[in-house]
Each structure stands twice: as structure tokens, then as C-alpha cells.
Protein backbone atom coordinates (compact mmCIF):
# COMPACT_ATOMS: atom_id res chain seq x y z
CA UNK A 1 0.00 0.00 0.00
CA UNK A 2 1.72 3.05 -1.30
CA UNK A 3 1.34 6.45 0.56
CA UNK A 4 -1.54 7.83 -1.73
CA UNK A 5 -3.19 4.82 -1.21
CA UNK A 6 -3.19 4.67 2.27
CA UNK A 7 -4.33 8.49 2.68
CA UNK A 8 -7.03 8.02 0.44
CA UNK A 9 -8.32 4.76 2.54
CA UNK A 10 -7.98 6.86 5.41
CA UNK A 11 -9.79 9.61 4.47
CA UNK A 12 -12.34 7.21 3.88
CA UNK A 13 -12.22 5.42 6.67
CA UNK A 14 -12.00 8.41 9.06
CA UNK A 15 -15.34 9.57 8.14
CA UNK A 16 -16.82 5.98 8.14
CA UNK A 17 -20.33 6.07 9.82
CA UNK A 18 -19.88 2.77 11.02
CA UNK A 19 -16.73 3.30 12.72
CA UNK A 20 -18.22 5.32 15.56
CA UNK A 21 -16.54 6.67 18.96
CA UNK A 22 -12.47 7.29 18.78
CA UNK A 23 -11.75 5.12 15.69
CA UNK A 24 -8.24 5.85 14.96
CA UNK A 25 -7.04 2.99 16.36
CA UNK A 26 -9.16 0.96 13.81
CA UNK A 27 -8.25 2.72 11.31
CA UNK A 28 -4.44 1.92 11.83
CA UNK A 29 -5.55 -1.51 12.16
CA UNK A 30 -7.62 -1.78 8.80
CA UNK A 31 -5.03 -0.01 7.21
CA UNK A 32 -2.32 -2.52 8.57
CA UNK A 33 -4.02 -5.16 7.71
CA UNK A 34 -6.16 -4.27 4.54
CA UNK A 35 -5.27 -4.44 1.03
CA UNK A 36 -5.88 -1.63 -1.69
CA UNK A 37 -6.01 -3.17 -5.19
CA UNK A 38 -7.28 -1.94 -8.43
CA UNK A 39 -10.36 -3.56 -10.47
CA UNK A 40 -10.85 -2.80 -14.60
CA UNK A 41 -15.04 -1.84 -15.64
CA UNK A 42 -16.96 -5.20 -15.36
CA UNK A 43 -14.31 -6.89 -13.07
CA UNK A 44 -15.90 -8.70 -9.85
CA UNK A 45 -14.54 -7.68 -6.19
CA UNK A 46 -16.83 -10.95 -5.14
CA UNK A 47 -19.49 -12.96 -5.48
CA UNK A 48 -22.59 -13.90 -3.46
CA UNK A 49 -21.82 -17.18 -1.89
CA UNK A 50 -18.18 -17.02 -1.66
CA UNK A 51 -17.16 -18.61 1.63
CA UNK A 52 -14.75 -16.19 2.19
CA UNK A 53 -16.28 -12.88 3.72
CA UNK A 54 -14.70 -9.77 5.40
CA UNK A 55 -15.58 -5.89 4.63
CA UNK A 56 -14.69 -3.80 1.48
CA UNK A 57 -14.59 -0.12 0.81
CA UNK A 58 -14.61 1.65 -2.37
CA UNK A 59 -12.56 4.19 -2.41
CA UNK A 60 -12.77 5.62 -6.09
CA UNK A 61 -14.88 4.56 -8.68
CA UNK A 62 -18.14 2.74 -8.56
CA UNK A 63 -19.44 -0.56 -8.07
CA UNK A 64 -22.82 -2.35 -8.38
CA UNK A 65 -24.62 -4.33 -6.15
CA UNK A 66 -26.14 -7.66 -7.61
CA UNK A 67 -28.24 -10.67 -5.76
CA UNK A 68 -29.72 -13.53 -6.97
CA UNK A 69 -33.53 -13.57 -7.68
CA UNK A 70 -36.09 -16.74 -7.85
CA UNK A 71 -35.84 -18.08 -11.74
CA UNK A 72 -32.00 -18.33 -11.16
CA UNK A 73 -31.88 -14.17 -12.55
CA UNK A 74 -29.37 -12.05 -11.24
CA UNK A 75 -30.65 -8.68 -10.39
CA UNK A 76 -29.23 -5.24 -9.69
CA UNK A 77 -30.09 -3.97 -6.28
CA UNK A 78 -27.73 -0.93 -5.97
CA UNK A 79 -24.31 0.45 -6.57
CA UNK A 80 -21.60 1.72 -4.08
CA UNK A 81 -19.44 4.68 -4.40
CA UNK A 82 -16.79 6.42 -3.01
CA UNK A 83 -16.62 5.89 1.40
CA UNK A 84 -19.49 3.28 0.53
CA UNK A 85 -18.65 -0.26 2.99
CA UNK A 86 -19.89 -3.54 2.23
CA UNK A 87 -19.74 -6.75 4.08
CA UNK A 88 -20.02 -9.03 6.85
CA UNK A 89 -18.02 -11.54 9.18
CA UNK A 90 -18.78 -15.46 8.92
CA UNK A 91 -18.35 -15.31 12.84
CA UNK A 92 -21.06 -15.48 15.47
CA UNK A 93 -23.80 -17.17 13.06
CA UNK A 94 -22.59 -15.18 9.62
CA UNK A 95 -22.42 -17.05 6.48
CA UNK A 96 -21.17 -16.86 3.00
CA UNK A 97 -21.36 -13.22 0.72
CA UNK A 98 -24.95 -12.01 0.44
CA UNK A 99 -24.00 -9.68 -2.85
CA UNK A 100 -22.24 -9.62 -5.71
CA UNK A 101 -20.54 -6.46 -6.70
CA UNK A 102 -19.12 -5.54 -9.94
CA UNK A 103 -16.81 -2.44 -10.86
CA UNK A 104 -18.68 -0.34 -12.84
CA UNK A 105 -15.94 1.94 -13.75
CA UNK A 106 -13.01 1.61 -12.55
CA UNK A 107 -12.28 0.75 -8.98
CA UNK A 108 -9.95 1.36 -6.24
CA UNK A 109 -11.17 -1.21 -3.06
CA UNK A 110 -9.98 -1.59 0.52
CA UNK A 111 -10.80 -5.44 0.95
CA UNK A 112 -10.44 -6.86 4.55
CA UNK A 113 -10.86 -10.56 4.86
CA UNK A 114 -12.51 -12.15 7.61
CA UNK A 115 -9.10 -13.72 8.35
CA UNK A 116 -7.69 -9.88 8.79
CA UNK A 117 -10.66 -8.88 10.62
CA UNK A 118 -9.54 -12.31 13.56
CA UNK A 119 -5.67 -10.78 13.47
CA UNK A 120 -7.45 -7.25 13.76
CA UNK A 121 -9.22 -8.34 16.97
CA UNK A 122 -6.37 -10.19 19.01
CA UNK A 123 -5.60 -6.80 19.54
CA UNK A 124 -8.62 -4.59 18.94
CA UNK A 125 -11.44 -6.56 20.02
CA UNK A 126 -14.36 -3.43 19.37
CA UNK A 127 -13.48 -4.47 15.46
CA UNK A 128 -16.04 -6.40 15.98
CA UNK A 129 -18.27 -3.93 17.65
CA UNK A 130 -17.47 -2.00 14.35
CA UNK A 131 -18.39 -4.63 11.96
CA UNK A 132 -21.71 -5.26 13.94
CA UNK A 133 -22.06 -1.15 13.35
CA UNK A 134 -21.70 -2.12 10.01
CA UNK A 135 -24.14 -4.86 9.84
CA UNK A 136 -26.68 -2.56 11.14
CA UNK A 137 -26.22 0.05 9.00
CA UNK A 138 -26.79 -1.94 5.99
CA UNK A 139 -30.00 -3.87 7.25
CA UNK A 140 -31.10 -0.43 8.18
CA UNK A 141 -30.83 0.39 4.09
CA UNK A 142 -32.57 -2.51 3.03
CA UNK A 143 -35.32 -2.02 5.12
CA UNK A 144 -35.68 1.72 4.10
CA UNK A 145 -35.37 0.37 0.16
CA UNK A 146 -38.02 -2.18 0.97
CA UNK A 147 -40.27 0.56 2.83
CA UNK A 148 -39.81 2.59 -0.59
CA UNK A 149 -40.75 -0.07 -2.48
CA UNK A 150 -44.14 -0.81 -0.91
CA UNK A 151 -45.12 2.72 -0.08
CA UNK A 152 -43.91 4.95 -2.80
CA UNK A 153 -45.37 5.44 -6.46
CA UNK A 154 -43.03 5.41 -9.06
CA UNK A 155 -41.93 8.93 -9.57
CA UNK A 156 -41.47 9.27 -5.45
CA UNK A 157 -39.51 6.26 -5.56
CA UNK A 158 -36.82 7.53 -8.42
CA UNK A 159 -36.55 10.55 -6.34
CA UNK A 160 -35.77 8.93 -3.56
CA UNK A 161 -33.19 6.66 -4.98
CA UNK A 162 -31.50 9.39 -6.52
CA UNK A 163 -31.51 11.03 -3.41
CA UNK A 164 -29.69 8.31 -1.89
CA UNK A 165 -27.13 7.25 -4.71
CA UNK A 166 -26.43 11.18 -4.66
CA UNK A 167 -25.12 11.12 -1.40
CA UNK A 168 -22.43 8.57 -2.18
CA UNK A 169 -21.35 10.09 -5.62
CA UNK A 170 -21.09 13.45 -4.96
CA UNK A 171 -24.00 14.11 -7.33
CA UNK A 172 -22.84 12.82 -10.98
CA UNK A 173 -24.18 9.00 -11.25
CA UNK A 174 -22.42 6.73 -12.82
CA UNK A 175 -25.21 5.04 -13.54
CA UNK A 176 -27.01 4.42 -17.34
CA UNK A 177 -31.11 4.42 -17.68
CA UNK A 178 -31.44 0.93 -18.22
CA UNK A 179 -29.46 0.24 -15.12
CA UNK A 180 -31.80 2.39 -12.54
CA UNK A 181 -34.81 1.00 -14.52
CA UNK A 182 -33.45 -2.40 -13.38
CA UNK A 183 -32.60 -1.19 -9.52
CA UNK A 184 -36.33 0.20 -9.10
CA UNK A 185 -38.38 -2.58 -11.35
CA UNK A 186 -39.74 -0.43 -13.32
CA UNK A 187 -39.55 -0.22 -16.90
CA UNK A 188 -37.09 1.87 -18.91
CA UNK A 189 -39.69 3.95 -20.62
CA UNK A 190 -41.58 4.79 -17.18
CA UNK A 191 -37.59 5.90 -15.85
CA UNK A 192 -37.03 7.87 -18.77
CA UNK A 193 -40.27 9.30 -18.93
CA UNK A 194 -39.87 10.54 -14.99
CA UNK A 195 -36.42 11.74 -15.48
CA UNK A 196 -37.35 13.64 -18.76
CA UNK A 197 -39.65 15.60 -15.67
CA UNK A 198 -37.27 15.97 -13.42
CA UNK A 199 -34.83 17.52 -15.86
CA UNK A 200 -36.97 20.00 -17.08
CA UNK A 201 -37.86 21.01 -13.72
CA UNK A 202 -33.78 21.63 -13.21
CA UNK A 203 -33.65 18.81 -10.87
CA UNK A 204 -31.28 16.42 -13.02
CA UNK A 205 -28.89 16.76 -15.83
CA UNK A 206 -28.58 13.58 -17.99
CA UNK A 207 -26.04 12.90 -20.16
CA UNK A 208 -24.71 9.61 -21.59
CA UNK A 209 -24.40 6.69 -18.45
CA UNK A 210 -24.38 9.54 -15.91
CA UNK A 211 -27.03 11.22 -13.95
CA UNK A 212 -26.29 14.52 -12.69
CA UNK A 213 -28.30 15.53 -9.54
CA UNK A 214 -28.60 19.02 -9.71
CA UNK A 215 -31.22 19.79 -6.51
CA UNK A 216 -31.13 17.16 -4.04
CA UNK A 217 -33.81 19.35 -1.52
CA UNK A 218 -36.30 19.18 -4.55
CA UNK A 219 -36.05 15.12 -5.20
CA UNK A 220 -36.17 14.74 -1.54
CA UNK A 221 -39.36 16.49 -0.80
CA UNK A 222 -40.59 14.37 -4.10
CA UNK A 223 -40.28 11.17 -2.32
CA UNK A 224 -41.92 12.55 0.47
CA UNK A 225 -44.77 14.34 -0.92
């Protein structure tokens, strides 16, 4: 891990929101025993059901969230950018990956195996405490997207998912039609349609696989009007 690697996982990781309380001994410890490496568009960081678990954090670039549906379909639930932390520990009743993600541009990924995470806690035992933070936070997201999902109409629901994916990308999505279509199940026509509004409203910007938010306030109170 060079030295621009290791600031930029630390900036990260300082301003993790599941790495609560005085963290920076955690953060010398993921750092320690983390590894940074580099993933090409369409590359896989790992796939749901691999034994092998642990946490990863993007760092740059962005990377989508896929799970298995009945019918033996993969489908995209979400993507991760920038800060974003995925995973889980096999420990105390965990089991295999529950996602698979996929660079979507190019990637730079803190990975920290479960293995790391054990070597982590011989000597920082809250790790765990940490990954548990983690745990929550994500089960927390679901839940929301699942709320969304039953109690929103369409157009409330693209607000609100814009509203979210905004606050990980620093407004410019990565992120083509087709592909939010697919993350909301709804058609690419009804997306389009919605986001044709939005724009000329001033609320978006589209441009070719990206998705400029341009008023985050506005698409908020959307999804809760």
C-alpha cells in the first residue's frame, strides 16, 4: 500500500459512519491489515456465496450491487461509491457473501478478509463492535429500500433513490437508464419518462451513463410528498 493509497483509505475510513466513537485505532488496524487493489469496468470484487467474507470499501470509482432472484436471474439492487462499505463476518452465526458487486468503472477497493478482521481483533477486540455497526447500518438500508418499495409510487420512488445514490457520488451518477430501470423494477420507458420531468424542472442533468443531480432538496421532498 503506497502512501496515496493509504491516505485516500484513510480519508475514507476516518469519516466511516460505522466506525463510531475514537476510531483511529481501527483505522491503523484496517489499514495494517487491509489491502488496496485496483479492479478494470466489469471486473468482480466478489461474489454472493463465496465462503470467504470480510468488509470492502470503495474508495474511487463505482461498483454495483447484484443478488440472486427466484428463476436463477441475477438482479441489480444498488451500486456503491466512493466511502461506501460492504460486508459481513462469517463469525457469530454469519455465512457466506450475500452480494455480488461488480466495478462499474473503474475501482480502487480496501478489501479486509474475515481472516484480517480475527488478526485485527487479538488486539482490537471493538473491530467487531465495528463490523456489527456495520451490519446494522446496511439492514437499516434494506429495510428503508423495501419501505420505498411498498409505499412509494413510481416517480417518489426515483426521487428517492437518486436522493440516496447522490449522497455517495457526490451528485454525478455513474449510472445508465437501463441500469436504474433495473434497480427500481420499473420499466425503462416509465424511468425515462420521470427523469425527462425531473430535468426540465432543473432537478437532473442527464447525459450519456451519468445522472447529474442538480437539486437534491427538490427530489427529496418528491419522495416525500
Amino acid at each position: 500500500m503506497d502512501a496515496a493509497d493509504r491516505a485516500l483509505a484513510r480519508h475514507h475510513l476516518e469519516r466511516a459512519a460505522w466506525l463510531a466513537g475514537d476510531r483511529s485505532d481501527l483505522v491503523k488496524a484496517l489499514l495494517a491489515h487491509g489491502r488496496i487493489v485496483r479492479l478494470a469496468p466489469g471486473q468482480w470484487a466478489h461474489a454472493e456465496g463465496d465462503d470467504e467474507a470480510g468488509v470492502l470499501v470503495v474508495l474511487a470509482g463505482v461498483a454495483q450491487l447484484l443478488c440472486k432472484a427466484p428463476g436463477d436471474r441475477e438482479v441489480l439492487i444498488g451500486q456503491a461509491g466512493p466511502g461506501a462499505a460492504i460486508g459481513q463476518t462469517t463469525r457469530f452465526g454469519g455465512g457466506p457473501r450475500l452480494v455480488t458487486v461488480i466495478c462499474q468503472a473503474e475501482c480502487v477497493l480496501l478489501q479486509v478478509s474475515d481472516r484480517a478482521l480475527g488478526r485485527i481483533a487479538t488486539e482490537t477486540p471493538r473491530i467487531w463492535e465495528a463490523v456489527a455497526g456495520l451490519l446494522y447500518l446496511q439492514l437499516r438500508g434494506l429495510l428503508q429500500l423495501a419501505a420505498e418499495t411498498i409505499a412509494l409510487a413510481p416517480r417518489q420512488r426515483l426521487a428517492a433513490r437518486l436522493d440516496l445514490l447522490s449522497g455517495t457520488e457526490a451528485g454525478a451518477l455513474q449510472l445508465s437508464q437501463e441500469a436504474l430501470a433495473e434497480m427500481l423494477g420499473l420499466s425503462r420507458k416509465t424511468v425515462n419518462g420521470y427523469l425527462g420531468d425531473f430535468e426540465r424542472q432543473g432537478l437532473v442533468r442527464r447525459r450519456y451513463g451519468v445522472v447529474e443531480v442538480v437539486d437534491r432538496a427538490a427530489l427529496r421532498r418528491i419522495a416525500g410528498s
